[in-house]
Protein backbone atom coordinates (compact mmCIF):
# COMPACT_ATOMS: atom_id res chain seq x y z
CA UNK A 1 -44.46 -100.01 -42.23
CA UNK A 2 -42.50 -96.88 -41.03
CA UNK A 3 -40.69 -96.40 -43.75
CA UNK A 4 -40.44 -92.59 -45.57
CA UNK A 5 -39.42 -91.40 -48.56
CA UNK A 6 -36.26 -88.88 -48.56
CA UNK A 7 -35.72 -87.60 -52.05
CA UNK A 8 -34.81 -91.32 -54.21
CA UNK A 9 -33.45 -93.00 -50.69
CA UNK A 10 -35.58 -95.04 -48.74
CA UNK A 11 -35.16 -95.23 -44.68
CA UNK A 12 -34.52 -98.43 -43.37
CA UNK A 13 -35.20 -98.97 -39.60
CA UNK A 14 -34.74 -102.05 -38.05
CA UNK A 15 -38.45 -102.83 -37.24
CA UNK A 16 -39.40 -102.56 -40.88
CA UNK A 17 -36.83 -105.58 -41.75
CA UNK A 18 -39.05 -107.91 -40.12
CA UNK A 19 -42.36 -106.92 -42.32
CA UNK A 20 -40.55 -107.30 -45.45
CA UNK A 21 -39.08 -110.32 -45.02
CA UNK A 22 -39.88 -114.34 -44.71
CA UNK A 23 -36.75 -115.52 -43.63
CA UNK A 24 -36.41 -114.54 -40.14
CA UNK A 25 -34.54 -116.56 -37.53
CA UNK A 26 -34.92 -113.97 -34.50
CA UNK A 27 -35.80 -110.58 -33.85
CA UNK A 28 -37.15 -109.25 -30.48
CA UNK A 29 -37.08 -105.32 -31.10
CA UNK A 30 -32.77 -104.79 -30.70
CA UNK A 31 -31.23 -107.59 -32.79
CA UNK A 32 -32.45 -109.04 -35.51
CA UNK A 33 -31.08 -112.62 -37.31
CA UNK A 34 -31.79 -113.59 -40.97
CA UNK A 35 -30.96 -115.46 -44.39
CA UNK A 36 -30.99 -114.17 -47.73
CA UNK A 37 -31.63 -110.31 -48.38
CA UNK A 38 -32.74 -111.68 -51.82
CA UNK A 39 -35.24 -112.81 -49.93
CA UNK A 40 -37.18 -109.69 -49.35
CA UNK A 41 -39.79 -109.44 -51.56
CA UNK A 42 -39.73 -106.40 -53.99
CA UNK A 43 -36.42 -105.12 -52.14
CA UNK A 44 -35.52 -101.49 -52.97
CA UNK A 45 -32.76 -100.66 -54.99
CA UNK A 46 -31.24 -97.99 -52.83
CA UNK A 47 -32.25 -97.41 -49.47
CA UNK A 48 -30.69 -95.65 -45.62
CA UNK A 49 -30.15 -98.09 -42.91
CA UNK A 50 -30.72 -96.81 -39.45
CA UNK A 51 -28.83 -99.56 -37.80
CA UNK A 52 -25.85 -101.25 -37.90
CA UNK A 53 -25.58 -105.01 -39.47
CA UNK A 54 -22.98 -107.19 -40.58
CA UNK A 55 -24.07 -110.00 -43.69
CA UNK A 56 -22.17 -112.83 -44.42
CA UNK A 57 -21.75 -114.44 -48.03
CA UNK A 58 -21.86 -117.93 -48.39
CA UNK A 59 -22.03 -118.51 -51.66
CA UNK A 60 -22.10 -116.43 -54.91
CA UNK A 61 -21.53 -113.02 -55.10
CA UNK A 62 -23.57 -109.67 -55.15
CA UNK A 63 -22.47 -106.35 -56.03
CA UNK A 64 -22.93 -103.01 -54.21
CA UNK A 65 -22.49 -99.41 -53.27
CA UNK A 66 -22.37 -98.27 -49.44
CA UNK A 67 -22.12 -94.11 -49.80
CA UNK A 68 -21.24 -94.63 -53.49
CA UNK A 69 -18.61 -96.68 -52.78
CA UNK A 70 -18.29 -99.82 -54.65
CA UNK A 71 -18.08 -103.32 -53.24
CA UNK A 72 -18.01 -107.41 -54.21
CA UNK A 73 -18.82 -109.85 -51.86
CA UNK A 74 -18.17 -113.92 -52.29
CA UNK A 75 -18.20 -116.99 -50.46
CA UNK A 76 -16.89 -115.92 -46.85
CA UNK A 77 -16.70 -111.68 -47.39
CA UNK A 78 -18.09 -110.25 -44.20
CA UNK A 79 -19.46 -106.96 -45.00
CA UNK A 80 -19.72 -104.28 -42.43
CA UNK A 81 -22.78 -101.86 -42.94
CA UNK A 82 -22.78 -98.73 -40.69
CA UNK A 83 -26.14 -97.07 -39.00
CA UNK A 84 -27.10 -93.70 -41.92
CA UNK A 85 -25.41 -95.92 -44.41
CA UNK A 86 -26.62 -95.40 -48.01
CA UNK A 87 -26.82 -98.87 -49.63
CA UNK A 88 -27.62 -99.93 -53.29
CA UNK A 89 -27.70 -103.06 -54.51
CA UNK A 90 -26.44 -103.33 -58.24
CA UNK A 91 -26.57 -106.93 -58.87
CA UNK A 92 -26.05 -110.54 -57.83
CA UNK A 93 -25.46 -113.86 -58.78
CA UNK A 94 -28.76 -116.37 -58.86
CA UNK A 95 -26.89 -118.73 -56.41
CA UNK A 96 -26.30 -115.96 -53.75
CA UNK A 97 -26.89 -116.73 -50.38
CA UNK A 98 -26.30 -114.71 -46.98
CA UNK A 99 -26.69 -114.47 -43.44
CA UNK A 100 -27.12 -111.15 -41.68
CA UNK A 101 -26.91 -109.65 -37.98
CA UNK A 102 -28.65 -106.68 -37.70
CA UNK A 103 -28.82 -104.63 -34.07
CA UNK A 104 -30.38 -101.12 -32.80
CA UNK A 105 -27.35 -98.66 -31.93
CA UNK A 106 -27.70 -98.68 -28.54
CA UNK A 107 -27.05 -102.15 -28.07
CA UNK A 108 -23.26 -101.66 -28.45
CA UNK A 109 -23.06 -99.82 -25.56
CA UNK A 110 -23.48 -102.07 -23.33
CA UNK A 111 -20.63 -103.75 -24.00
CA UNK A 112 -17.79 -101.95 -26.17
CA UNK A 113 -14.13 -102.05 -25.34
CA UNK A 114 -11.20 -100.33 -26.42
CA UNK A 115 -10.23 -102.93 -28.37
CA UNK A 116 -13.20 -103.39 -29.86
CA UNK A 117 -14.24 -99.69 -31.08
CA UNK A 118 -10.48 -99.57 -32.46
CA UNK A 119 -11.69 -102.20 -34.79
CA UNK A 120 -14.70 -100.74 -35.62
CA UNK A 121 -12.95 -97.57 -36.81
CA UNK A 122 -10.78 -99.88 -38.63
CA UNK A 123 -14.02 -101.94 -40.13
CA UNK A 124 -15.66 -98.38 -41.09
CA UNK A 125 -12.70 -98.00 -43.21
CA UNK A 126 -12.79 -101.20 -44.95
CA UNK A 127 -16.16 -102.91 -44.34
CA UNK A 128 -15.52 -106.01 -46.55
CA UNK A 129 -13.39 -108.58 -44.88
CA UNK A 130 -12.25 -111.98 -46.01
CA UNK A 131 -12.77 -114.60 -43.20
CA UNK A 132 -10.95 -117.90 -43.10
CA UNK A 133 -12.89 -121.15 -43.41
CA UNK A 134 -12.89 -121.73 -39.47
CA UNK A 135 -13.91 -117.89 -38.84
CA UNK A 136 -16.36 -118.25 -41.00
CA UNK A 137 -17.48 -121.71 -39.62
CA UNK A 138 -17.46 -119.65 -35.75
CA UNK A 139 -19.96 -117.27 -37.43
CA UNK A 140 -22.29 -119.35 -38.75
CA UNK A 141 -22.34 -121.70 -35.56
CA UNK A 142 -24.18 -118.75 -33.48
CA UNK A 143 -26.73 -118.79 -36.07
CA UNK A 144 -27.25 -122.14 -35.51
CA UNK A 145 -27.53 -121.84 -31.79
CA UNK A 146 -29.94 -119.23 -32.29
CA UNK A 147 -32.11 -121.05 -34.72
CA UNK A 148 -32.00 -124.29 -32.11
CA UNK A 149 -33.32 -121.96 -29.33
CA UNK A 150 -36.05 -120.45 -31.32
CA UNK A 151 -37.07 -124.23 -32.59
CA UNK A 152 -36.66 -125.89 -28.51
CA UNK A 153 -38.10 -122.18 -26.64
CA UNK A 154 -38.55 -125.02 -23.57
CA UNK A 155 -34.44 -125.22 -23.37
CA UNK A 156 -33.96 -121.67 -22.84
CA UNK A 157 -34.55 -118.75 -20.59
CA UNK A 158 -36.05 -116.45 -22.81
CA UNK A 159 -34.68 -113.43 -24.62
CA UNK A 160 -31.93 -112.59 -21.98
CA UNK A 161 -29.78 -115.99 -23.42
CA UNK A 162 -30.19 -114.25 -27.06
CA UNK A 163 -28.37 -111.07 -25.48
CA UNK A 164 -25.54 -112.97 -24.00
CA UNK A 165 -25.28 -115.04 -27.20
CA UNK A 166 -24.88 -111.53 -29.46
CA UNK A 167 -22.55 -109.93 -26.92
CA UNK A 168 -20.18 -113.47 -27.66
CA UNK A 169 -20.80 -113.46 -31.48
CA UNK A 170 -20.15 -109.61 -31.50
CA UNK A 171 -16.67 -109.92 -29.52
CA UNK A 172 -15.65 -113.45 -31.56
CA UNK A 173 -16.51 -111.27 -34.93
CA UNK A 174 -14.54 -108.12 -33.89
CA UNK A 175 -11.35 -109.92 -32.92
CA UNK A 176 -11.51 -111.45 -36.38
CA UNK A 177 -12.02 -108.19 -37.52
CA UNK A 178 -9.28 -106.61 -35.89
CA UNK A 179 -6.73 -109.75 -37.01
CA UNK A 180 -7.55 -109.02 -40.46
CA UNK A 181 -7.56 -105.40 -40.31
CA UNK A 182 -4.00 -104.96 -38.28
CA UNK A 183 -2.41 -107.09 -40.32
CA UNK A 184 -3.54 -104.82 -43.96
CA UNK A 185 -3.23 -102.10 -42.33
CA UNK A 186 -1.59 -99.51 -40.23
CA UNK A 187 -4.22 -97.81 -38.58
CA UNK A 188 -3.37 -94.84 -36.43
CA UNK A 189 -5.64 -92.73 -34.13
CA UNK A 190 -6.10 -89.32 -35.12
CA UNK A 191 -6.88 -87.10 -32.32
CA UNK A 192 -10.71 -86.74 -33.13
CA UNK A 193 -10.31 -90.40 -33.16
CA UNK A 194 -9.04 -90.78 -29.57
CA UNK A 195 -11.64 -88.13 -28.33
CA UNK A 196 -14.65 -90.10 -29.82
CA UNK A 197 -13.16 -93.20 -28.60
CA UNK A 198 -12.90 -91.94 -25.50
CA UNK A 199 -16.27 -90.42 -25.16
CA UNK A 200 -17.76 -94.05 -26.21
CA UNK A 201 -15.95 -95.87 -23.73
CA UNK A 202 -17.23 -93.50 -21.17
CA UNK A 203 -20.55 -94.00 -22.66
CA UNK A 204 -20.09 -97.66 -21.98
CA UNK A 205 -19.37 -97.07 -18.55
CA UNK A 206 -22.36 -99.20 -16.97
CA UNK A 207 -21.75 -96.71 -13.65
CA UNK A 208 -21.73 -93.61 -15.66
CA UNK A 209 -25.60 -91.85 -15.82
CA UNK A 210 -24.84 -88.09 -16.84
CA UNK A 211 -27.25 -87.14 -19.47
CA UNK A 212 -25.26 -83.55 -19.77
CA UNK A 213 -23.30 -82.92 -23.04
CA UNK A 214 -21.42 -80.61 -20.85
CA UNK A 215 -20.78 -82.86 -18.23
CA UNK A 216 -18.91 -85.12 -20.78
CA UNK A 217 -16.93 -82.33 -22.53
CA UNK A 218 -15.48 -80.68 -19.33
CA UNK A 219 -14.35 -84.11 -18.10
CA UNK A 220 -12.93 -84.34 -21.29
CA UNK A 221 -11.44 -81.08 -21.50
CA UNK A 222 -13.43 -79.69 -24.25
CA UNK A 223 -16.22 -77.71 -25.25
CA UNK A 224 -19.58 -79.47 -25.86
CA UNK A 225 -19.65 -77.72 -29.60
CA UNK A 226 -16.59 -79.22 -30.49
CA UNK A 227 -17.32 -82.50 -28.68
CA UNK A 228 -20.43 -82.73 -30.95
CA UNK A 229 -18.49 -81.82 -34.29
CA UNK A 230 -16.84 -84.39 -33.55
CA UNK A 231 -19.32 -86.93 -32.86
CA UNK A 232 -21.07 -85.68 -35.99
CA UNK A 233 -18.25 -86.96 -38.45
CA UNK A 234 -17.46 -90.07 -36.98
CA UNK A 235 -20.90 -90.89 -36.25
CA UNK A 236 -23.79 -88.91 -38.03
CA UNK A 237 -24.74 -88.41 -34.56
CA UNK A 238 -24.77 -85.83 -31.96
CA UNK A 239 -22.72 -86.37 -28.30
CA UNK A 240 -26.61 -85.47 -26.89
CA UNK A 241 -28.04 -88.40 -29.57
CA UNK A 242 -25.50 -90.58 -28.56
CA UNK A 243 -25.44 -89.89 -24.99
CA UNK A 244 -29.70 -90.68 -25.25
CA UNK A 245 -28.85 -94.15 -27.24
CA UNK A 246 -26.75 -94.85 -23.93
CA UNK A 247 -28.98 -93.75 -21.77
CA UNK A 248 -32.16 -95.78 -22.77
CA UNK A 249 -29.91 -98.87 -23.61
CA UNK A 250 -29.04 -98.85 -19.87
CA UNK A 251 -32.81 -97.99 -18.88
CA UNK A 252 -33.84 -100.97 -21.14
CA UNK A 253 -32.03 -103.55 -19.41
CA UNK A 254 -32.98 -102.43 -16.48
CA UNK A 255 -36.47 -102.38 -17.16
CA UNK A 256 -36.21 -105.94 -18.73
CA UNK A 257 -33.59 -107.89 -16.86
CA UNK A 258 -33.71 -106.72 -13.57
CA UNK A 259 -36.27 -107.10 -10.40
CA UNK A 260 -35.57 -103.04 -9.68
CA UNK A 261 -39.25 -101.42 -8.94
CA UNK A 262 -39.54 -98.27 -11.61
CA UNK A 263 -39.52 -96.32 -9.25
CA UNK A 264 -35.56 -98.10 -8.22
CA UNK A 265 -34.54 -98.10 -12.09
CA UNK A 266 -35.31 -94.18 -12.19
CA UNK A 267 -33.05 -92.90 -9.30
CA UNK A 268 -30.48 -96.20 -10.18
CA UNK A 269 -30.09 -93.89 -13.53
CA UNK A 270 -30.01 -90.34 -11.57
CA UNK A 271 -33.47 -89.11 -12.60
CA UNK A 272 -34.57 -86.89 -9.93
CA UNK A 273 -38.30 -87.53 -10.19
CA UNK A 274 -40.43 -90.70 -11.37
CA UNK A 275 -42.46 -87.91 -13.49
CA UNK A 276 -39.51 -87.00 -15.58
CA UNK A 277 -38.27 -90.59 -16.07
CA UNK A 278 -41.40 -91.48 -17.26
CA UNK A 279 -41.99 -88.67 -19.77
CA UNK A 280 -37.99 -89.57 -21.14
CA UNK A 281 -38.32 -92.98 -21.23
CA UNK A 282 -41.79 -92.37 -23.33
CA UNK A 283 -40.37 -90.09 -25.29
CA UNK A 284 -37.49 -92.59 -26.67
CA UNK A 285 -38.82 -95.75 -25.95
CA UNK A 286 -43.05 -94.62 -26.88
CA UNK A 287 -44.27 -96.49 -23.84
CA UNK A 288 -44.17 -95.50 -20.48
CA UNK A 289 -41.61 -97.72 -18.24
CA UNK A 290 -44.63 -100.12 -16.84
CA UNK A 291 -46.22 -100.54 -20.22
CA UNK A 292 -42.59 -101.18 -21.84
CA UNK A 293 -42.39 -104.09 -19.02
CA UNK A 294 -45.08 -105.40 -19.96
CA UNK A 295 -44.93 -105.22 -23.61
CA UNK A 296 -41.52 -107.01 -23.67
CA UNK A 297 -42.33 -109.98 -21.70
CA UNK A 298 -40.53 -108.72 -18.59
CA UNK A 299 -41.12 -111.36 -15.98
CA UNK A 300 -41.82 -114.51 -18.38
């Protein structure tokens, strides 16, 4: 288990989650479903998650800290946990019971919107929300879909349907989200705000392949130090790390979804020589691309 000690706070990464825990429903290396973190046996008290998730109470209530903040969830809270998030668990009630959505970073790149990264920066403000008996009854129907493909593998295509099935469930969630959240609050855009949202949105440009900081910042009119201070507070992140977590995310699906020879996915994503591809794509994804292929079940 790659998890490491750091002072009294665990780290968390999403491909420990799996090891520690029997109640699984899906998890193929990016996005991970699952009941019950009560479930995990001898779960630590305080630990650093290095991925985003969202769990959903469905009965009882537990009690928490996110970054020393204090928080209550009960039947239909949606909490809202942030990759680098500190999280202790205080207590809970013996009929607690959850359901949790866990994804790598990089997935939400593929897909983000203006719309929804304003409602993450709203959801990062307030992560509990209080979903409405239908919302709520939305949420839980993708697990259910997701639990009848893993049960009936013969009805479905594979790991590309679980994809298209998060990228619903994340947009149905956020526009809950941002319902909630615009109608508690009056959110306004700072202007760090509106250049980070703006740099992620390029970043989500599936035509976009710069892997320059300073290609990003001149665009954007200004300097790659200040671009990354600003990445830094809204993100824990550098605009290089984040730019990388783009990057690969792109290379990944590529490498996984499409028929392109490697040798096609490396100048598709502007890498000047198949030597250097294959040295960055080992270097963030520890396999080189053919051995990634064929890890993942590309071609099944």
């Amino acid at each position: 288990m790659n998890m490491r000690q750091k002072a009294t706070v665990t780290e968390l990464n999403l491909r420990d989650v799996p090891s520690i825990s029997d109640k699984m429903k899906y998890y193929d290396g990016e996005i991970y479903f699952a009941d019950n973190i009560t479930s995990v046996p001898g779960l630590m008290k305080m630990f650093r998650v290095n991925f985003i998730a969202f769990v959903f109470c469905l009965d009882g209530n537990i009690n928490l800290q996110l970054d020393g903040r204090d928080f209550s969830l009960r039947g239909r809270d949606g909490l809202f946990v942030d990759s680098q998030t500190v999280v202790t668990i205080q207590d809970h009630s013996d009929d607690f019971s959850c359901k949790i959505c866990a994804f790598n970073t990089d997935v939400g790149f593929n897909f983000i919107s203006k719309s929804m990264f304003e409602a993450i920066m709203q959801i990062q403000l307030h992560p509990v929300i209080h979903f409405t008996e239908k919302e709520m009854s939305l949420m839980m129907k993708y697990y259910e879909l997701v639990d009848f493909k893993m049960n009936n593998p013969q009805l479905t295509y594979g790991k590309e349907t679980i994809g298209y099935i998060f990228r619903a469930y994340a947009y149905d969630l956020l526009a809950s989200v941002g319902q909630h959240l615009d109608a508690n609050d009056g959110y306004i855009l700072r202007q760090g705000d509106k250049l980070f949202r703006r740099f992620v949105l390029m970043l989500a440009d599936g035509s976009r392949h710069e892997r320059s900081v300073k290609s990003y910042a001149d665009e954007l009119c200004v300097s790659a130090k200040y671009l990354t201070s600003v990445c830094r507070q809204h993100s824990n992140k550098t605009a290089g790390e984040l730019i990388a977590l783009s990057v690969i995310g792109r290379i990944k699906q590529l490498l996984l979804y499409s028929d392109l020879s490697i040798k096609e996915v490396a100048a598709e994503m502007n890498f000047d020589n198949l030597s250097f591809f294959g040295k960055y794509v080992k270097k963030h994804l520890g396999h080189s691309p053919n051995n990634y292929r064929r890890l993942n079940g590309y071609g099944r």
